[in-house]
Every structure is written in C-alpha cells, then in structure tokens.
PDB file of N, CA and C in Angstrom:
ATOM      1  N   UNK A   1      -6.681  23.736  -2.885  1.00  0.00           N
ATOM      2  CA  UNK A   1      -7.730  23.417  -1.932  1.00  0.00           C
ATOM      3  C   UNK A   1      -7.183  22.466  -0.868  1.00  0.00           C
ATOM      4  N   UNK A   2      -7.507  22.711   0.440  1.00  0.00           N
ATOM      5  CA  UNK A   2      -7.055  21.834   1.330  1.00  0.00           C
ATOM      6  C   UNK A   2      -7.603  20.035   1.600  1.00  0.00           C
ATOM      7  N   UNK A   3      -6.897  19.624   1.661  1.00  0.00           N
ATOM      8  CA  UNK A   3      -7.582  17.974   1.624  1.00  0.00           C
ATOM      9  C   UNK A   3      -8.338  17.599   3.210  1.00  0.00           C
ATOM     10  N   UNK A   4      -9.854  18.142   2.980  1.00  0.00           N
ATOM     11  CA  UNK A   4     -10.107  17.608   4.354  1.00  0.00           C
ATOM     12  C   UNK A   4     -10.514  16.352   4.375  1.00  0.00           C
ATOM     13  N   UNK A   5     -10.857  15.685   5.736  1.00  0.00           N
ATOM     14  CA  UNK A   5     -11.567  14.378   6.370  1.00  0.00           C
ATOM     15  C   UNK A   5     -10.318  13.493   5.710  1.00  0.00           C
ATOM     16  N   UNK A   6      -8.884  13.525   5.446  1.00  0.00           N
ATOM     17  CA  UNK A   6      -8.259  12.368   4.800  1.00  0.00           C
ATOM     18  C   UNK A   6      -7.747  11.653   6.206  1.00  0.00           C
ATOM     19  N   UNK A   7      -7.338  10.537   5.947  1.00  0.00           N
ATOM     20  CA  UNK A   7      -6.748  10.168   7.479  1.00  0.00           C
ATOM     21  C   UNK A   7      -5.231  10.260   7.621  1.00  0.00           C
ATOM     22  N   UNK A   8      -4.825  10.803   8.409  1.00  0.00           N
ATOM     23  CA  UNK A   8      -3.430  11.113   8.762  1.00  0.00           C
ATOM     24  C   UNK A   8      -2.787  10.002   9.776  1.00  0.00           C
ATOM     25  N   UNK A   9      -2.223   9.307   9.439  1.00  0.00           N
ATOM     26  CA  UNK A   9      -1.704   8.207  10.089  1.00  0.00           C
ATOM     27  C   UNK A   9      -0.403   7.771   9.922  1.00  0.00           C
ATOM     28  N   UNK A  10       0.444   7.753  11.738  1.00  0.00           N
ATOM     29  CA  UNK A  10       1.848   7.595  11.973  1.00  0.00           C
ATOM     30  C   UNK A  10       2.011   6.093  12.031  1.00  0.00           C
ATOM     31  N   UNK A  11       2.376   5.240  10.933  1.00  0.00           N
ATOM     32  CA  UNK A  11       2.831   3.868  10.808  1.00  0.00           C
ATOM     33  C   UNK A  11       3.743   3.563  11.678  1.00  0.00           C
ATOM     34  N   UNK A  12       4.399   2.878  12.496  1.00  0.00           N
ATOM     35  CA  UNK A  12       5.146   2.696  13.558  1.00  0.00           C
ATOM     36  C   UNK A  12       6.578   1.699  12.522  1.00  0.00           C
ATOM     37  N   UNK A  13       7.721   1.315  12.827  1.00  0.00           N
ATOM     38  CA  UNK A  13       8.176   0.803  12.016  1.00  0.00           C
ATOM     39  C   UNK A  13       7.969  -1.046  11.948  1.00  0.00           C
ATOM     40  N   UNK A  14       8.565  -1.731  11.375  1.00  0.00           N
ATOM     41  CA  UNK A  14       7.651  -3.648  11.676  1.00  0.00           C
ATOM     42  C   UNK A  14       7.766  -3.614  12.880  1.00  0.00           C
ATOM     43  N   UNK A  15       9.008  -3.678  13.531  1.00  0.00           N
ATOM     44  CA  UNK A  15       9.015  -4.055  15.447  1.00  0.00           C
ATOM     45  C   UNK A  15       8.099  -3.699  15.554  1.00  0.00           C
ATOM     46  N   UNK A  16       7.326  -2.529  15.739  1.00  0.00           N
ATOM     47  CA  UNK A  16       6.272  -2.041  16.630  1.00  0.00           C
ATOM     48  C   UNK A  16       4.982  -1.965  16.045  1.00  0.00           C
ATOM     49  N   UNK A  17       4.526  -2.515  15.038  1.00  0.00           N
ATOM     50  CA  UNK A  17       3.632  -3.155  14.152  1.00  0.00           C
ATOM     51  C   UNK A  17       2.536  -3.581  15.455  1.00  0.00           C
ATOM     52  N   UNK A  18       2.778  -4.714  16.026  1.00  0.00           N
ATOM     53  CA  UNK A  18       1.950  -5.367  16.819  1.00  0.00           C
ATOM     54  C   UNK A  18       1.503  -5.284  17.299  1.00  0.00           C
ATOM     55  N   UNK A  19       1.471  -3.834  18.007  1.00  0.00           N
ATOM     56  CA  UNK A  19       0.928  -3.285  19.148  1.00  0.00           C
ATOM     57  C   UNK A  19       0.028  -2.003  18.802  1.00  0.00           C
ATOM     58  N   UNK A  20      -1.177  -1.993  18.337  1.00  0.00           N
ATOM     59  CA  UNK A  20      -1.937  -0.854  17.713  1.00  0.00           C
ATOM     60  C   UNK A  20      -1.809   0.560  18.379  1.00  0.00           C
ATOM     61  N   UNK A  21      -1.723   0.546  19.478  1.00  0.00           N
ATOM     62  CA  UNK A  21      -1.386   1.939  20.372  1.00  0.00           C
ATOM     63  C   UNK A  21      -0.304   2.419  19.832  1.00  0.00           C
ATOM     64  N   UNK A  22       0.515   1.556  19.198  1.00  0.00           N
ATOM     65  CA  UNK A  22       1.823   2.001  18.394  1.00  0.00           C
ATOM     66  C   UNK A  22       1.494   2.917  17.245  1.00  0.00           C
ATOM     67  N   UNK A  23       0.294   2.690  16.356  1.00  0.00           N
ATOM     68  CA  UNK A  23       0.009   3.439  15.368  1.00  0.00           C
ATOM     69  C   UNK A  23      -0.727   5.499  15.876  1.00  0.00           C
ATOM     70  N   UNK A  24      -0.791   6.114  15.478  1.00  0.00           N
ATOM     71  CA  UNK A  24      -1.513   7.108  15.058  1.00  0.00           C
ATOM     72  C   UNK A  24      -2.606   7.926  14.290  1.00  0.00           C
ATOM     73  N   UNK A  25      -3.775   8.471  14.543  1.00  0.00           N
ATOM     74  CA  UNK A  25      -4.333   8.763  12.984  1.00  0.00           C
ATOM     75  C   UNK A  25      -5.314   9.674  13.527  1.00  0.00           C
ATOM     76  N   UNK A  26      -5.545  10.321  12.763  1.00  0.00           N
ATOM     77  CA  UNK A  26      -6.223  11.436  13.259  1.00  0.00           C
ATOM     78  C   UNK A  26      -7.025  12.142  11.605  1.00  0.00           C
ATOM     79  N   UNK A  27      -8.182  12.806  11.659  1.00  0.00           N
ATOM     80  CA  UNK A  27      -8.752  13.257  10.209  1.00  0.00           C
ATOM     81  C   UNK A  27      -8.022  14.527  10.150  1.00  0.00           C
ATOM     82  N   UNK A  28      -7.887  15.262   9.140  1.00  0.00           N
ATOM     83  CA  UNK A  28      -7.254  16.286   8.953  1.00  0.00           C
ATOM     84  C   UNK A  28      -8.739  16.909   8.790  1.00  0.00           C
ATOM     85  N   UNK A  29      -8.515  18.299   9.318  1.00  0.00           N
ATOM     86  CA  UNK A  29      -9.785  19.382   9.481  1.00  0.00           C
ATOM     87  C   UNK A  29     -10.207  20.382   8.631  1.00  0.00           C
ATOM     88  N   UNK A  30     -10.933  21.216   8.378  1.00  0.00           N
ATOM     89  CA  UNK A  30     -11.295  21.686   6.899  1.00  0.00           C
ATOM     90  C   UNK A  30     -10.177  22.892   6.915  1.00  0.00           C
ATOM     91  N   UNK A  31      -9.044  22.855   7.016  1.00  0.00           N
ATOM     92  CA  UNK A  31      -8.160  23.471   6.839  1.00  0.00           C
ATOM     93  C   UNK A  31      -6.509  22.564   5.920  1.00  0.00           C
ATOM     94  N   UNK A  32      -7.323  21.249   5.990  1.00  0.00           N
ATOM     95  CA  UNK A  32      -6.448  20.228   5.875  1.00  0.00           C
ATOM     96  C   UNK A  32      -5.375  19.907   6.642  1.00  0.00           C
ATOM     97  N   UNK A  33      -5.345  20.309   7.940  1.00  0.00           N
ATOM     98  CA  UNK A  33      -4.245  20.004   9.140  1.00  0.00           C
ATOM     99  C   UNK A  33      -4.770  18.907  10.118  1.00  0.00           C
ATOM    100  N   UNK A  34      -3.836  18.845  10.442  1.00  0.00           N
ATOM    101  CA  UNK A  34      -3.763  17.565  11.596  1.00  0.00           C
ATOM    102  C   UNK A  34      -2.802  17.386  12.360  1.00  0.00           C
ATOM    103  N   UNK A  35      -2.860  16.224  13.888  1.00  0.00           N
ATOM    104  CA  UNK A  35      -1.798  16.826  14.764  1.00  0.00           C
ATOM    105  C   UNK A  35      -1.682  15.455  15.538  1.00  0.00           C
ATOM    106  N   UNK A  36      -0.651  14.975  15.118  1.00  0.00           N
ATOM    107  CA  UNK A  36      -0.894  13.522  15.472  1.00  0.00           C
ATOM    108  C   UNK A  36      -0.023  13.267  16.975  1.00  0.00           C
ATOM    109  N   UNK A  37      -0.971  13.630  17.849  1.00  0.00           N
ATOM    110  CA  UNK A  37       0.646  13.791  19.237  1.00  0.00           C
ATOM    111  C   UNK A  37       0.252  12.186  20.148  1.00  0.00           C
ATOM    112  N   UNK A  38       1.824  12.647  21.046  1.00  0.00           N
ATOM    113  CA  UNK A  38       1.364  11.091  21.894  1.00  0.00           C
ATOM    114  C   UNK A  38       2.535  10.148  20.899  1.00  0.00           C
ATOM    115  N   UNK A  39       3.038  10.517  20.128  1.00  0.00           N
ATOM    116  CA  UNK A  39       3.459   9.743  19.105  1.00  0.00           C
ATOM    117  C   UNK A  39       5.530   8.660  20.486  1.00  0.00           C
ATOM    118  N   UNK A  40       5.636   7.851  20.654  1.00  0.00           N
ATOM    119  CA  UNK A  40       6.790   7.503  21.337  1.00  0.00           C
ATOM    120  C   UNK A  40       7.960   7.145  20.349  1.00  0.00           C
ATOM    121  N   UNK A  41       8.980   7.433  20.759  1.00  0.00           N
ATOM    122  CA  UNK A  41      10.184   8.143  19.697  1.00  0.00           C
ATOM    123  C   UNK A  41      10.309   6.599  18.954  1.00  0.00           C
ATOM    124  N   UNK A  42      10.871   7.022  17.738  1.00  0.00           N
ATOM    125  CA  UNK A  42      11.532   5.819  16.773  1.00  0.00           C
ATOM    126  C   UNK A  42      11.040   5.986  15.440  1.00  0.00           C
ATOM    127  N   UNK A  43      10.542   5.474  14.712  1.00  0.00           N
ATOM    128  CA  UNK A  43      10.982   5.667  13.157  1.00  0.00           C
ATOM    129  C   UNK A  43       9.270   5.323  12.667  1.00  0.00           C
ATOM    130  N   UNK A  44       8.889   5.935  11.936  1.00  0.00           N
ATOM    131  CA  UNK A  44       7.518   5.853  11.566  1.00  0.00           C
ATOM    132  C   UNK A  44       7.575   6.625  10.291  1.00  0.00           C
ATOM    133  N   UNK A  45       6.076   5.896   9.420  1.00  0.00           N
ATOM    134  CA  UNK A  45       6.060   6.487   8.044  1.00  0.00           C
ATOM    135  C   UNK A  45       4.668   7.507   8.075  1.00  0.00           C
ATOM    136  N   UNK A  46       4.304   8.354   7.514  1.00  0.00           N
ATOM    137  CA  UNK A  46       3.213   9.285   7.796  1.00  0.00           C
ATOM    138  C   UNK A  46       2.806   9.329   6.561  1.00  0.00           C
ATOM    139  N   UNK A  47       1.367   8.709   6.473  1.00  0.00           N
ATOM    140  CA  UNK A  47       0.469   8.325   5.508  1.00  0.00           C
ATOM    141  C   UNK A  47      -0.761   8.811   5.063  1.00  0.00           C
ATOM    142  N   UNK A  48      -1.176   9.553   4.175  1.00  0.00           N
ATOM    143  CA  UNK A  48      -2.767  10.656   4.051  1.00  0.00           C
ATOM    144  C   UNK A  48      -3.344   9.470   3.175  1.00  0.00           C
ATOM    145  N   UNK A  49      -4.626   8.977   3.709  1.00  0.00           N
ATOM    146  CA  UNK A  49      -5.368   8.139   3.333  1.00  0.00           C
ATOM    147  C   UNK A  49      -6.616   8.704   3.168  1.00  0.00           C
ATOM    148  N   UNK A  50      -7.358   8.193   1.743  1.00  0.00           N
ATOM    149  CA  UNK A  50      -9.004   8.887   1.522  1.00  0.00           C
ATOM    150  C   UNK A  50      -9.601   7.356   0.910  1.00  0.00           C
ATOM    151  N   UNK A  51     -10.560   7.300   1.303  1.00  0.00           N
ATOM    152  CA  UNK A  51     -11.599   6.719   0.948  1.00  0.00           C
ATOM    153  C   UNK A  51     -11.260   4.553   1.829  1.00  0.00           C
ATOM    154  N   UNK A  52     -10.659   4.385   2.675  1.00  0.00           N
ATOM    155  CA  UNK A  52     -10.269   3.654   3.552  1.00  0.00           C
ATOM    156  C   UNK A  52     -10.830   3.434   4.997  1.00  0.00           C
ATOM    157  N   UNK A  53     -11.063   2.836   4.995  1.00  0.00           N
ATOM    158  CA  UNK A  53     -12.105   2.169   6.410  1.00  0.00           C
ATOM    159  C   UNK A  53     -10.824   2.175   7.904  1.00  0.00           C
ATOM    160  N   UNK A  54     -11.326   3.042   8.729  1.00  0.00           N
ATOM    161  CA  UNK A  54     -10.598   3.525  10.062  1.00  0.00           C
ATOM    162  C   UNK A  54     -10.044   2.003  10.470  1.00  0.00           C
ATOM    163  N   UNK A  55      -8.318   1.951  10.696  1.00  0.00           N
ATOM    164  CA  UNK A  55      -7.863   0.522  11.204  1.00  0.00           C
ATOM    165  C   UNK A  55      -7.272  -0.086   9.778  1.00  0.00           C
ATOM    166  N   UNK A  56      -7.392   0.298   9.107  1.00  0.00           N
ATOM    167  CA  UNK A  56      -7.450  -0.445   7.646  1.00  0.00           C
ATOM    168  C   UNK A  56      -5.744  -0.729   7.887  1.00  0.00           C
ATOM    169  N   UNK A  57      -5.205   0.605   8.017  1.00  0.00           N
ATOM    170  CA  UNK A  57      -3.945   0.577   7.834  1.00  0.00           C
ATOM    171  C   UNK A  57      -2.991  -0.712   9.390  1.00  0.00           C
ATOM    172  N   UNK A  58      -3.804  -1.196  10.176  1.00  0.00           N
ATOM    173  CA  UNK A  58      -3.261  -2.411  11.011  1.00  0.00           C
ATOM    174  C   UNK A  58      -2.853  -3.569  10.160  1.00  0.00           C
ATOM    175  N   UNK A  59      -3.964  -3.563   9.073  1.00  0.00           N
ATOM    176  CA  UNK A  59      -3.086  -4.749   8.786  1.00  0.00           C
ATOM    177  C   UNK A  59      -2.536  -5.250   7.543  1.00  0.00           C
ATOM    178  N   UNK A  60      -0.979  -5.944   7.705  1.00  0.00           N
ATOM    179  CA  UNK A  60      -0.203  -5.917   7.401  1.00  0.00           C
ATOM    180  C   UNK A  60      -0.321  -6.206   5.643  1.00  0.00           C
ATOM    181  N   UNK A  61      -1.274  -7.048   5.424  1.00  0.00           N
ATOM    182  CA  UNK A  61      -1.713  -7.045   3.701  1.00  0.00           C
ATOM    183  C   UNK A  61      -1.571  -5.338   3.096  1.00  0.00           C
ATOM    184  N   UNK A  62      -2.204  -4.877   3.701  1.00  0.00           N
ATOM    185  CA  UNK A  62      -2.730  -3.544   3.037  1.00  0.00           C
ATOM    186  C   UNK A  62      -1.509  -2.653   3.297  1.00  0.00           C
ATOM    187  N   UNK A  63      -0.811  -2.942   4.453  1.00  0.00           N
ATOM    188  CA  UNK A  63       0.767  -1.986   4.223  1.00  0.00           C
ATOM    189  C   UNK A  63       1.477  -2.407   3.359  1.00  0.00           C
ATOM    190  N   UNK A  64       1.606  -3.621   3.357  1.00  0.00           N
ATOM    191  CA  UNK A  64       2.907  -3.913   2.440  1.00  0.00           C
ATOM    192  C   UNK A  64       2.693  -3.637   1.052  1.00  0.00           C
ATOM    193  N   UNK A  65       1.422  -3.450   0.636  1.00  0.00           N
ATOM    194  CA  UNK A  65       1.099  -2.681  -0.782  1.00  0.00           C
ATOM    195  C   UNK A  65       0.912  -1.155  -0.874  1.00  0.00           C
ATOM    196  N   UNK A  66       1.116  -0.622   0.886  1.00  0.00           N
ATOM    197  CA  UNK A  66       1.700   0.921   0.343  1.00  0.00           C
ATOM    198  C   UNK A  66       2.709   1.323   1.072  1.00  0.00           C
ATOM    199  N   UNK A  67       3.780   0.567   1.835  1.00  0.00           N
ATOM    200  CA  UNK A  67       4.582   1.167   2.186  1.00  0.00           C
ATOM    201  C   UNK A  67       5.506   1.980   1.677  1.00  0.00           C
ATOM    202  N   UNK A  68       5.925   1.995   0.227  1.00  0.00           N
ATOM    203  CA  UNK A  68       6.550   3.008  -0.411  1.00  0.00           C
ATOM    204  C   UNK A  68       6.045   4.288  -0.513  1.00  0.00           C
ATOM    205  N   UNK A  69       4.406   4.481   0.249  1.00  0.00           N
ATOM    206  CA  UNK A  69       3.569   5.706  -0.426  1.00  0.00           C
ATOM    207  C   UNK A  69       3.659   6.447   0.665  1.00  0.00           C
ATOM    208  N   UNK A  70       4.354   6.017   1.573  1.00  0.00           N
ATOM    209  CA  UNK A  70       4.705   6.620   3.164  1.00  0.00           C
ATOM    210  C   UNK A  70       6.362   7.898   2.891  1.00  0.00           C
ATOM    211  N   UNK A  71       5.122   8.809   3.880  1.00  0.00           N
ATOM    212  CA  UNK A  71       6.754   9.816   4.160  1.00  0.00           C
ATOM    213  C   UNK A  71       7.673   9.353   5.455  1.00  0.00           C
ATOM    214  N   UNK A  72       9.264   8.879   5.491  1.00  0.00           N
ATOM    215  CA  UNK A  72       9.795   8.501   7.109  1.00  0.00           C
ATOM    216  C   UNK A  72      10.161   9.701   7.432  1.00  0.00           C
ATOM    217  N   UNK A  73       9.957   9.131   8.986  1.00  0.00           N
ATOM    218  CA  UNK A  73      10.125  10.683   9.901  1.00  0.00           C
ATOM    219  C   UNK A  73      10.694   9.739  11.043  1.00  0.00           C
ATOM    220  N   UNK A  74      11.573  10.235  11.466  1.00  0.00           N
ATOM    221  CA  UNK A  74      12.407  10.090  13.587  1.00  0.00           C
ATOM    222  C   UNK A  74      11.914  11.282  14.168  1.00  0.00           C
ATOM    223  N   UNK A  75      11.071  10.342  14.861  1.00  0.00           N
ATOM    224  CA  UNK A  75      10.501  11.049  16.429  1.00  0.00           C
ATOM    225  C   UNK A  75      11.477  10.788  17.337  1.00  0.00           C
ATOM    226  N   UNK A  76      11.988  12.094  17.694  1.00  0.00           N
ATOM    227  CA  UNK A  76      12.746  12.098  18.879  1.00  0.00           C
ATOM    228  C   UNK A  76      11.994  12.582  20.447  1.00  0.00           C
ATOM    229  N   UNK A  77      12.440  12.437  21.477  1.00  0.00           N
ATOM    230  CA  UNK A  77      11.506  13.020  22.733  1.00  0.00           C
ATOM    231  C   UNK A  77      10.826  14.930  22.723  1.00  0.00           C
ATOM    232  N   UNK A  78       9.666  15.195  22.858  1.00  0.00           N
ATOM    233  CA  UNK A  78       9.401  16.008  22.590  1.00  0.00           C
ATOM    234  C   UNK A  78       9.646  16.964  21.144  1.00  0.00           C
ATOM    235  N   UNK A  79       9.666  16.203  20.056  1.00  0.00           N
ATOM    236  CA  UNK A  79       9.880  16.330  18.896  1.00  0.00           C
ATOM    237  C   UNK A  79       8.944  17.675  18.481  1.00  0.00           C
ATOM    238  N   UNK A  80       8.837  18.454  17.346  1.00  0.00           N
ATOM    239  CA  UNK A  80       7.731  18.840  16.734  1.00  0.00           C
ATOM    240  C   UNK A  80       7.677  18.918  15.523  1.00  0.00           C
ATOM    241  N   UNK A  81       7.265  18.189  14.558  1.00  0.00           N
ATOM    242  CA  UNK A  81       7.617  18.001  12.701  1.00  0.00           C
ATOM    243  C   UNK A  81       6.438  18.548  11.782  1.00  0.00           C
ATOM    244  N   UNK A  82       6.447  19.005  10.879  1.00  0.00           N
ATOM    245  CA  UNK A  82       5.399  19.024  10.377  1.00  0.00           C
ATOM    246  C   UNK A  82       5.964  18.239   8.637  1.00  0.00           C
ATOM    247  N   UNK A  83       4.886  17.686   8.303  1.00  0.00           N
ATOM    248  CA  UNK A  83       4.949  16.913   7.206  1.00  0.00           C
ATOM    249  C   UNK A  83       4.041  17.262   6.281  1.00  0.00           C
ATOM    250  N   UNK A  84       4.205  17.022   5.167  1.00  0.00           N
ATOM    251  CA  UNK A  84       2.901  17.543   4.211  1.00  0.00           C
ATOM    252  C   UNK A  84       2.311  16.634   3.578  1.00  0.00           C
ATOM    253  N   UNK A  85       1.551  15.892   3.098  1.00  0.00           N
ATOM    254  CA  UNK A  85       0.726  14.905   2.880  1.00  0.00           C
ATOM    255  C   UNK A  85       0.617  14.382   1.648  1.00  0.00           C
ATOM    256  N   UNK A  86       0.817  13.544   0.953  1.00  0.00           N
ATOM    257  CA  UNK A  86       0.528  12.935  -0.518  1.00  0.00           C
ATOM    258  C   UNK A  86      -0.723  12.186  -0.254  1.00  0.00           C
ATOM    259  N   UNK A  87      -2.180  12.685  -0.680  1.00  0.00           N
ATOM    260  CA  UNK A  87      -2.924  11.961  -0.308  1.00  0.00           C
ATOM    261  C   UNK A  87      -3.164  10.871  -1.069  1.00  0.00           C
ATOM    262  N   UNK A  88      -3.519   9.483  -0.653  1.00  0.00           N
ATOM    263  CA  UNK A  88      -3.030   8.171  -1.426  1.00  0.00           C
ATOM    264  C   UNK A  88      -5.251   7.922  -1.487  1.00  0.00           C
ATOM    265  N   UNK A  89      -5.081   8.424  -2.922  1.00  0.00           N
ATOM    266  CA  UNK A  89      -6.613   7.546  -2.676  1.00  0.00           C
ATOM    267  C   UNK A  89      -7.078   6.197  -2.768  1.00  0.00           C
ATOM    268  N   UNK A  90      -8.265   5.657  -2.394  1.00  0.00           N
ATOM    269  CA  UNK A  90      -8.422   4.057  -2.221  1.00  0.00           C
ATOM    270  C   UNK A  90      -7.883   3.056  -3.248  1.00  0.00           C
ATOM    271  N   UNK A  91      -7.911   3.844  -4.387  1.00  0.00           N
ATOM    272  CA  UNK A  91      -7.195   2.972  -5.510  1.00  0.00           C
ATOM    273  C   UNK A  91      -5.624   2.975  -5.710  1.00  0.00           C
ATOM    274  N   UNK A  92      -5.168   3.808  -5.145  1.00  0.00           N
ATOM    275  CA  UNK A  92      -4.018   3.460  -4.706  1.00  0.00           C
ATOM    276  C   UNK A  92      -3.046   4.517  -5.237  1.00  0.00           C
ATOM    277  N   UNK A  93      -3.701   5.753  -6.390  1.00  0.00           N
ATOM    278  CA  UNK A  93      -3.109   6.806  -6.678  1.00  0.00           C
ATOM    279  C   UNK A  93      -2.714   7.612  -6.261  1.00  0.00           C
ATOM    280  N   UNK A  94      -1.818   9.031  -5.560  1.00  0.00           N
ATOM    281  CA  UNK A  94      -1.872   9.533  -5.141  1.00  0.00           C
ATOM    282  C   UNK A  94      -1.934  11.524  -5.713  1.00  0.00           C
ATOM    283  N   UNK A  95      -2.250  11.923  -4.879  1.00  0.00           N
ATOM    284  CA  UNK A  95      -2.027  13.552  -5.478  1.00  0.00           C
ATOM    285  C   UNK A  95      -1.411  14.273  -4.152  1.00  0.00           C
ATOM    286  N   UNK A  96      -0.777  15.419  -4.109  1.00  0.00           N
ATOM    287  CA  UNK A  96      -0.283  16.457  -3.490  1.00  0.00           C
ATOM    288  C   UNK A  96      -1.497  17.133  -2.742  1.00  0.00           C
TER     289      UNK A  96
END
C-alpha cells in the first residue's frame, strides 16, 4: 500500500540548517509520491515523516534524534533522483 499524506522532507546539511528556505517538504499523494523541486545543489538527507507537526523538522532538538533515519543524497545542478522512503513514525519507528 502506498504511504500517503507522510511528509517528504529535504534536510539541508548543518551549514545550511539556518536558513529554512534551505529545507524542503512536500506531502506525498495517494499514490505515495512526491516531488520535492527548487531543491539548490549540496548534500541533504531525505526524510518520510507521519504523525509530526509541519516545521517540526527546523529544529535542531528533533534532528539530532533522527538524523541517522535520513537517506543522503548530492544535488547536483538540474539533478533528477528519485528516493524511496522509510517512513519514520512519531515514535520514532520506522517501516518501508
């Protein structure tokens, strides 16, 4: 079954932490896809979040207790990647 409404969100790496336009996120659609563009090149982790309050992932408490649950990806200029999602639910488990 496809994982809809999860949030799909491009973590930026610490440098670029600070600057929220830096992040990404978008809901995945009842197909479970999503399309996170606009993204500016450099190193980011791509994160499927359920049951988490929109923004959650800004701040820095709440990353540093899932940054291991992140997939890394290099965005290069005009890149196109597709990633597949471990969705991490609010408690902190995740499933495929």
């Amino acid at each position: 079954m496809p994982a809809t409404g999860v949030w799909a969100v491009a973590v930026p790496d610490e440098a670029k932490r600070n600057n929220s336009n830096s992040f990404a996120a978008q809901t995945t659609d009842q197909y479970g896809k999503y399309d996170l563009r606009g993204l500016a090149p450099g190193s980011y982790k791509i994160f499927g979040w359920t049951g988490v309050e929109q923004g959650q992932w800004e701040d820095p408490d709440f990353l540093k207790v899932q940054e291991a649950k992140g997939e890394p990806v290099e965005v290069r200029d005009e890149d196109r990647k597709t990633v597949n999602l471990k969705v991490i639910e609010k408690n902190g488990e995740g499933r495929p």
